[in-house]
Protein backbone atom coordinates (compact mmCIF):
# COMPACT_ATOMS: atom_id res chain seq x y z
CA UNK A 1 -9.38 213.25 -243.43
CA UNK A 2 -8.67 211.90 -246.94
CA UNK A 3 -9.03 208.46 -246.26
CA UNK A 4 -12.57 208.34 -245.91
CA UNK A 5 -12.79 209.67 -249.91
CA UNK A 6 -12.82 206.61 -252.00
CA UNK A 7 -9.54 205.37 -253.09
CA UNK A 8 -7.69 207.71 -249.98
CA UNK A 9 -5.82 205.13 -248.31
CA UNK A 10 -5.00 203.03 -251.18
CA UNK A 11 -3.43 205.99 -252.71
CA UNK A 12 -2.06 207.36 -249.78
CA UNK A 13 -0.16 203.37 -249.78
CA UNK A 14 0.99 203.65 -253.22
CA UNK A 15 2.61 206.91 -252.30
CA UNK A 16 4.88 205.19 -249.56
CA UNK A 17 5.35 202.15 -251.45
CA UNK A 18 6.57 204.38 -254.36
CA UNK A 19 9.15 206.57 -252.19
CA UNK A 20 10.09 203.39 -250.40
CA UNK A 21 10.85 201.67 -254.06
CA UNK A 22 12.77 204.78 -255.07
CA UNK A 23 14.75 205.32 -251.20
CA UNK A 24 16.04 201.58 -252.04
CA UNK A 25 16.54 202.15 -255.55
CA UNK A 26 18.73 205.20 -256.20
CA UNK A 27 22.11 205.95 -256.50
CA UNK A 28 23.64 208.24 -253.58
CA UNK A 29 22.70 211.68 -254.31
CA UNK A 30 21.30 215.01 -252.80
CA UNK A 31 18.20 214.14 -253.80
CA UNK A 32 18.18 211.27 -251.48
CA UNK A 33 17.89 213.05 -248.28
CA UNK A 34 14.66 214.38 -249.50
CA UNK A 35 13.64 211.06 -250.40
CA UNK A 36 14.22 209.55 -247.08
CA UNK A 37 12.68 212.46 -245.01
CA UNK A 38 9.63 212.36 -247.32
CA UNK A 39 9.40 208.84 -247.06
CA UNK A 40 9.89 208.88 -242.78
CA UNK A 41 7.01 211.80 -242.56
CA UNK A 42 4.60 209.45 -245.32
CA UNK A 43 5.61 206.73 -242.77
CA UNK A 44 4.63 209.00 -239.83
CA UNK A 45 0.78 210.03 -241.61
CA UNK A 46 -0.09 206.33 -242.23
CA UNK A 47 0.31 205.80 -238.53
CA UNK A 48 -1.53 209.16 -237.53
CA UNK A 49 -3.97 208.23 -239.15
CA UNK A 50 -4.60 204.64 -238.08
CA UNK A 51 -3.76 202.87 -241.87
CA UNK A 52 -0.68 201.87 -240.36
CA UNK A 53 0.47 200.23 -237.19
CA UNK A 54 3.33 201.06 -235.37
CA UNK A 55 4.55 197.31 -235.65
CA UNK A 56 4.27 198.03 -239.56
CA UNK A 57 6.42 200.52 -239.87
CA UNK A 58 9.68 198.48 -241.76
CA UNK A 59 12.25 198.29 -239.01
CA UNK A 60 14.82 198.06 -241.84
CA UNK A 61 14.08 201.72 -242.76
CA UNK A 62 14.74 202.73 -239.12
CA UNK A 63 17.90 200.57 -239.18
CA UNK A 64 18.95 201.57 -242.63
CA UNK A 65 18.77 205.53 -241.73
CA UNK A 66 20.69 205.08 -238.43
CA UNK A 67 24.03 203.22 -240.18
CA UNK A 68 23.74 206.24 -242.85
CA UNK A 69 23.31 209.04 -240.59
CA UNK A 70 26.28 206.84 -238.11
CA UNK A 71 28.46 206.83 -241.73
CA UNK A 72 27.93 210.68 -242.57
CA UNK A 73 29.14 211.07 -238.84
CA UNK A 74 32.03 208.93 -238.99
CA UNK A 75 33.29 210.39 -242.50
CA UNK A 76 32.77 213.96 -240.76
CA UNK A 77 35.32 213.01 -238.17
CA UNK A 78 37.37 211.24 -240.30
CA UNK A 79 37.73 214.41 -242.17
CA UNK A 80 37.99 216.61 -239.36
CA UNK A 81 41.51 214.38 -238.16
CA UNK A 82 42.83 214.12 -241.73
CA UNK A 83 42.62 217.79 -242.37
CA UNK A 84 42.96 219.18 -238.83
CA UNK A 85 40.17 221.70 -239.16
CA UNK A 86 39.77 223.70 -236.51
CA UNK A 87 41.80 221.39 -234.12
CA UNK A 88 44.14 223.48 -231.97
CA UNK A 89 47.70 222.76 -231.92
């Protein structure tokens, strides 16, 4: 793995801490999603491979991606009953 090189896990760190800073940071967009699913599979390798605990895993990103996923869902209904697509008469 890279983490035994030197400097591997450090940088492998400043890589999360940099998507985290920029998953808070911006302004909605498209690139966001990418941001987010980069930052939950960076998340994922740090635990792999034993830099991370599970406990230290922010439970605020977990939280944080559930009320936005639960928001895209509930403005996809809303639209679907203000526009009546594909609702049957």
């Amino acid at each position: 793995m890279d983490t035994a090189r030197p400097g591997g896990r450090e940088r492998r760190l400043a890589t999360v801490r940099v998507l985290l800073r920029r998953a808070r940071s911006d302004a909605p967009s498209p690139l966001r999603r990418t941001v987010c699913a980069a930052l939950a599979r960076a998340s994922d390798a740090l635990v792999r491979e034993e830099i991370f605990e599970v406990s230290d895993v922010h439970v605020g990103i977990s939280l944080a991606l559930i009320v936005a996923i639960l928001i895209i869902c509930a403005g996809v209904v809303w639209w679907i009953f203000k526009t009546g697509y594909r609702i049957k008469p």
